[in-house]
N, C-alpha and C. Protein backbone atom coordinates (compact mmCIF):
# COMPACT_ATOMS: atom_id res chain seq x y z
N UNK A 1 17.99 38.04 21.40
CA UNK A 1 17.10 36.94 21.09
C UNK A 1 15.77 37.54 20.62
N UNK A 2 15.04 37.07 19.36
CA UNK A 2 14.08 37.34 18.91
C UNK A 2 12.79 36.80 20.10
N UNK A 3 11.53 37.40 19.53
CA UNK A 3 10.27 37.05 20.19
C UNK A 3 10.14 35.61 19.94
N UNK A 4 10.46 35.36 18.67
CA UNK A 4 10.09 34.26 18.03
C UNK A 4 11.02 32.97 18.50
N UNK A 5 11.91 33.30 18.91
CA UNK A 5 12.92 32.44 19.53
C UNK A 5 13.20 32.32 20.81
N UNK A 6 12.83 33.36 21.51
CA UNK A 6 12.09 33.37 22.84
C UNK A 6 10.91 32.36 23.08
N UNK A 7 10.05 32.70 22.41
CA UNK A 7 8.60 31.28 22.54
C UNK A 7 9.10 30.10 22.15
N UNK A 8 9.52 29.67 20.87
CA UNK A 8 10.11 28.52 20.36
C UNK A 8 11.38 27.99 21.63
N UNK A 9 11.92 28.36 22.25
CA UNK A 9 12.85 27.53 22.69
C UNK A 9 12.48 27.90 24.24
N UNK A 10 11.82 28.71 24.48
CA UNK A 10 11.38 28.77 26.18
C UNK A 10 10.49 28.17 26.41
N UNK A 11 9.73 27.20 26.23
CA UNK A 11 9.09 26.15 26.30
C UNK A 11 8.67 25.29 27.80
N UNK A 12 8.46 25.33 28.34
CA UNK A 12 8.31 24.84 29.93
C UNK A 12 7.85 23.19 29.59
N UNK A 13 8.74 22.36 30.14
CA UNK A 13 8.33 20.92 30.20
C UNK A 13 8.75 20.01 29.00
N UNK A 14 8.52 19.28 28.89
CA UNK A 14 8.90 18.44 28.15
C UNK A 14 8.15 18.59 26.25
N UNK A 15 9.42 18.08 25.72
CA UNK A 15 8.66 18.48 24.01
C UNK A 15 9.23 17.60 23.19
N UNK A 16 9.03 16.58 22.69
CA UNK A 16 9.29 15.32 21.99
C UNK A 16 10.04 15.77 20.84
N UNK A 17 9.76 16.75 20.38
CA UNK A 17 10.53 17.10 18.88
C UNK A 17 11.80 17.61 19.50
N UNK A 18 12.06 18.45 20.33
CA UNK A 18 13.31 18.91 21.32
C UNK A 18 13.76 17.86 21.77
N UNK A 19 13.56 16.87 22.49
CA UNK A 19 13.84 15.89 22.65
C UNK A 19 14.64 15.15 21.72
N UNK A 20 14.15 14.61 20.88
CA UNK A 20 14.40 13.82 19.82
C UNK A 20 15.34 14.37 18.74
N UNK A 21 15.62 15.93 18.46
CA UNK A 21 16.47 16.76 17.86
C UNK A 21 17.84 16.33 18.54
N UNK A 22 18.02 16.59 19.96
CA UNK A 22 18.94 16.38 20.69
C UNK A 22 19.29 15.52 20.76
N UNK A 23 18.71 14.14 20.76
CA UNK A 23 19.19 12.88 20.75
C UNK A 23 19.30 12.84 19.81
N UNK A 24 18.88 12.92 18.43
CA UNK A 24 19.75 12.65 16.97
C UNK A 24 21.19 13.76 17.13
N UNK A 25 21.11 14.64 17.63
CA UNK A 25 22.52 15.18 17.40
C UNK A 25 23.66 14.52 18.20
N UNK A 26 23.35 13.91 19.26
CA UNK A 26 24.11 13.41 19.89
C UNK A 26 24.79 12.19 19.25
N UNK A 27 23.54 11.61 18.64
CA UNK A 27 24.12 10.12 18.15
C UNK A 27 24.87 10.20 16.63
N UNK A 28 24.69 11.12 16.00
CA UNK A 28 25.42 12.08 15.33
C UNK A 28 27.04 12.46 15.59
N UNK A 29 26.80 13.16 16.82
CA UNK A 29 27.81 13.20 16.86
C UNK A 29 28.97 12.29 17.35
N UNK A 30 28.48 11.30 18.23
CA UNK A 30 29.09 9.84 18.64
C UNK A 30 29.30 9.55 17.83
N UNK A 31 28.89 9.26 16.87
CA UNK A 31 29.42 8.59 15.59
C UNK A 31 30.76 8.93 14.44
N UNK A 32 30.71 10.66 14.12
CA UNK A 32 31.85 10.92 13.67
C UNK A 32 32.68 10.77 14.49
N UNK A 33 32.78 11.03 15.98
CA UNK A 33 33.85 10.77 17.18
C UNK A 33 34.40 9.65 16.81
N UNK A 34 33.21 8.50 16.52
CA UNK A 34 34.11 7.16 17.08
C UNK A 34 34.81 7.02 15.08
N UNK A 35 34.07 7.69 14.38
CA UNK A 35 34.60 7.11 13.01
C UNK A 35 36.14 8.25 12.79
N UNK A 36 36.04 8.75 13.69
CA UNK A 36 37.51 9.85 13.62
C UNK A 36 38.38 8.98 14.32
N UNK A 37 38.52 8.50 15.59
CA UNK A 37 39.31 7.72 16.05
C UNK A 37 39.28 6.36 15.96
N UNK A 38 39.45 6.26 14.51
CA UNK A 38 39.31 4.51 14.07
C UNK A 38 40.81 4.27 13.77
N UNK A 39 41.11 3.21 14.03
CA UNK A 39 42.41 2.54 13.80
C UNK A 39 42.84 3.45 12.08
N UNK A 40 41.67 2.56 11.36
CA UNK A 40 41.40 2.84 10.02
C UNK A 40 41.56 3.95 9.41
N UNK A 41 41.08 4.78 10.20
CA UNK A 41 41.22 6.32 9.06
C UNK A 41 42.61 6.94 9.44
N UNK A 42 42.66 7.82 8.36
CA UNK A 42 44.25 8.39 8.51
C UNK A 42 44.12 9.73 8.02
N UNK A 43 45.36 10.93 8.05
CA UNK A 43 45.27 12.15 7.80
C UNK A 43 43.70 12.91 7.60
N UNK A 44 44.02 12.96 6.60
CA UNK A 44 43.00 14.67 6.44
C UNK A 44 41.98 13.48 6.41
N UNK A 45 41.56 12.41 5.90
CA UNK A 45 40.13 12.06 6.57
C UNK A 45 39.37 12.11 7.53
N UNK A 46 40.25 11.65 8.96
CA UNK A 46 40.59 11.68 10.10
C UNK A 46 40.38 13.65 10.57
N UNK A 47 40.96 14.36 10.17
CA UNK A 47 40.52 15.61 9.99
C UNK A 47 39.46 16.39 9.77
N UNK A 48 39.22 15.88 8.96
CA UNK A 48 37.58 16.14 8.14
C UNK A 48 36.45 15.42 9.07
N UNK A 49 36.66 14.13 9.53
CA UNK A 49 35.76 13.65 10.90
C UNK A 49 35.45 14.69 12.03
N UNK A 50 36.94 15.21 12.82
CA UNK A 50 36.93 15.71 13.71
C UNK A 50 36.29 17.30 13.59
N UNK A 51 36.53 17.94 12.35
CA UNK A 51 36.00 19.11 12.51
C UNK A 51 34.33 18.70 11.81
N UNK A 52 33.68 17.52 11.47
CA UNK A 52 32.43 17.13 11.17
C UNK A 52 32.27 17.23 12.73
N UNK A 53 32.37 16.60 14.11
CA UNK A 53 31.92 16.55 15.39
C UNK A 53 32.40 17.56 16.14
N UNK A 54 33.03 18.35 15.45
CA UNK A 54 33.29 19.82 16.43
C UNK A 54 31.61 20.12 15.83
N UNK A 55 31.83 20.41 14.72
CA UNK A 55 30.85 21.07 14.30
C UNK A 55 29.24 20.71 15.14
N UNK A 56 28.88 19.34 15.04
CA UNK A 56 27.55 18.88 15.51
C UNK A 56 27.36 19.13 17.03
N UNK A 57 28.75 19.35 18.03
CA UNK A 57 28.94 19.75 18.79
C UNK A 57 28.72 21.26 19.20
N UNK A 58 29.03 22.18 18.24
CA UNK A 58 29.01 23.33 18.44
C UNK A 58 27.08 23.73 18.24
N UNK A 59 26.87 22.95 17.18
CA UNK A 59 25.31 23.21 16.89
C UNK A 59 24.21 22.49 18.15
N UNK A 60 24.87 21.33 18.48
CA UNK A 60 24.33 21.16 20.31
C UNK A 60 24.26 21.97 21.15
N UNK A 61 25.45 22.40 21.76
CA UNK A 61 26.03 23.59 22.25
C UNK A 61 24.72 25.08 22.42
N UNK A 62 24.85 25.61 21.03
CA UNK A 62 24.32 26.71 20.57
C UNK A 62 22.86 26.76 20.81
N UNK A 63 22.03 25.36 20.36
CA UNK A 63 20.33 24.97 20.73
C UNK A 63 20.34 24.82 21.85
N UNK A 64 21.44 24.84 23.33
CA UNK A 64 21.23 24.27 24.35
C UNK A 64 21.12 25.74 25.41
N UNK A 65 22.19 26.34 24.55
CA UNK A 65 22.56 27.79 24.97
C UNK A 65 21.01 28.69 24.68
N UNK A 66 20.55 28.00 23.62
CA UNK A 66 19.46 29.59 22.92
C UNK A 66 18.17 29.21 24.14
N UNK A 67 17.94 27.91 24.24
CA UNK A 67 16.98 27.40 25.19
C UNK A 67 16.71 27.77 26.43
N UNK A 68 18.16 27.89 27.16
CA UNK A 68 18.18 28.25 28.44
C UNK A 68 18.47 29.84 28.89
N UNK A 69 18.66 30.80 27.40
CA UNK A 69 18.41 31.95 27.93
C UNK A 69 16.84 32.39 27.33
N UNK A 70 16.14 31.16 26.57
CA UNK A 70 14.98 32.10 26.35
C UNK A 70 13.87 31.24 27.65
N UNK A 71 14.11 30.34 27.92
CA UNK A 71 13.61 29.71 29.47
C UNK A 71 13.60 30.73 30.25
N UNK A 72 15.09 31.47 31.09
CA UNK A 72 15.09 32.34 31.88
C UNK A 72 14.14 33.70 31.97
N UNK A 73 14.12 34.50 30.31
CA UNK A 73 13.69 35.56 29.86
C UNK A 73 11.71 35.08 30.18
N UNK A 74 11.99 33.18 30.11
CA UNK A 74 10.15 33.90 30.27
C UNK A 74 10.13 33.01 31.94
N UNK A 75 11.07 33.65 32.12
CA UNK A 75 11.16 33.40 33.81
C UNK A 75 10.55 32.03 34.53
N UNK A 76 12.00 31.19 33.82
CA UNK A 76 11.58 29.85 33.83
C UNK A 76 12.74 29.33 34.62
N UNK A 77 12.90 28.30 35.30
CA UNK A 77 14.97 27.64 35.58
C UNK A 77 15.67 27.12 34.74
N UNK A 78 16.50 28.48 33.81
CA UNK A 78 17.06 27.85 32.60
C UNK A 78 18.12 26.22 32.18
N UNK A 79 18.07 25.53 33.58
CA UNK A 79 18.78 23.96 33.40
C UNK A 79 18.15 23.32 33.05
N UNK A 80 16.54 23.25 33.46
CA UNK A 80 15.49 22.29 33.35
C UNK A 80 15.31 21.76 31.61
N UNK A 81 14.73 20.91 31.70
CA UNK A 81 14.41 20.02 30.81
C UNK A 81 15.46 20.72 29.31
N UNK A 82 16.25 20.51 29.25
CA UNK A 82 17.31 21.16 28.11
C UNK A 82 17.28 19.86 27.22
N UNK A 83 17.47 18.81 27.55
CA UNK A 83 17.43 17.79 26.36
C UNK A 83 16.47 16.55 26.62
């Protein structure tokens, strides 16, 4: 982990733009979920959904992961305020 990504995501307390990143990815990703398992869609559309919400998933995932080891590194409790 960079310096720079160390400060940027070790952050102590609450941060509205972190916040609000996370909740758009989420609702993001709820959304291809529910538009993947629609009656309506079929094959490779249906396909193309699911690896669209792997994906927004994995990029959740990864900002949630970088946060809580650069929290720890500035000797913080890396669970706290994550989204």
């Amino acid at each position: 982990m960079t310096e720079n990504q160390k400060t940027a995501f070790g952050f102590a307390g609450k941060n509205l733009l972190w916040s609000e990143i996370v909740k758009h990815l989420n609702e993001v990703q709820t959304a291809l979920t529910l538009q993947a398992i629609a009656q309506s869609v079929k094959g490779e559309d249906r396909i193309h959904l699911c690896g669209q919400a792997d994906a927004v998933n994995y990029v959740i995932s990864s900002l949630i992961s970088m946060r809580q080891e650069a929290r720890q590194l500035n000797g913080l409790t890396p669970d706290e305020d994550l989204a």
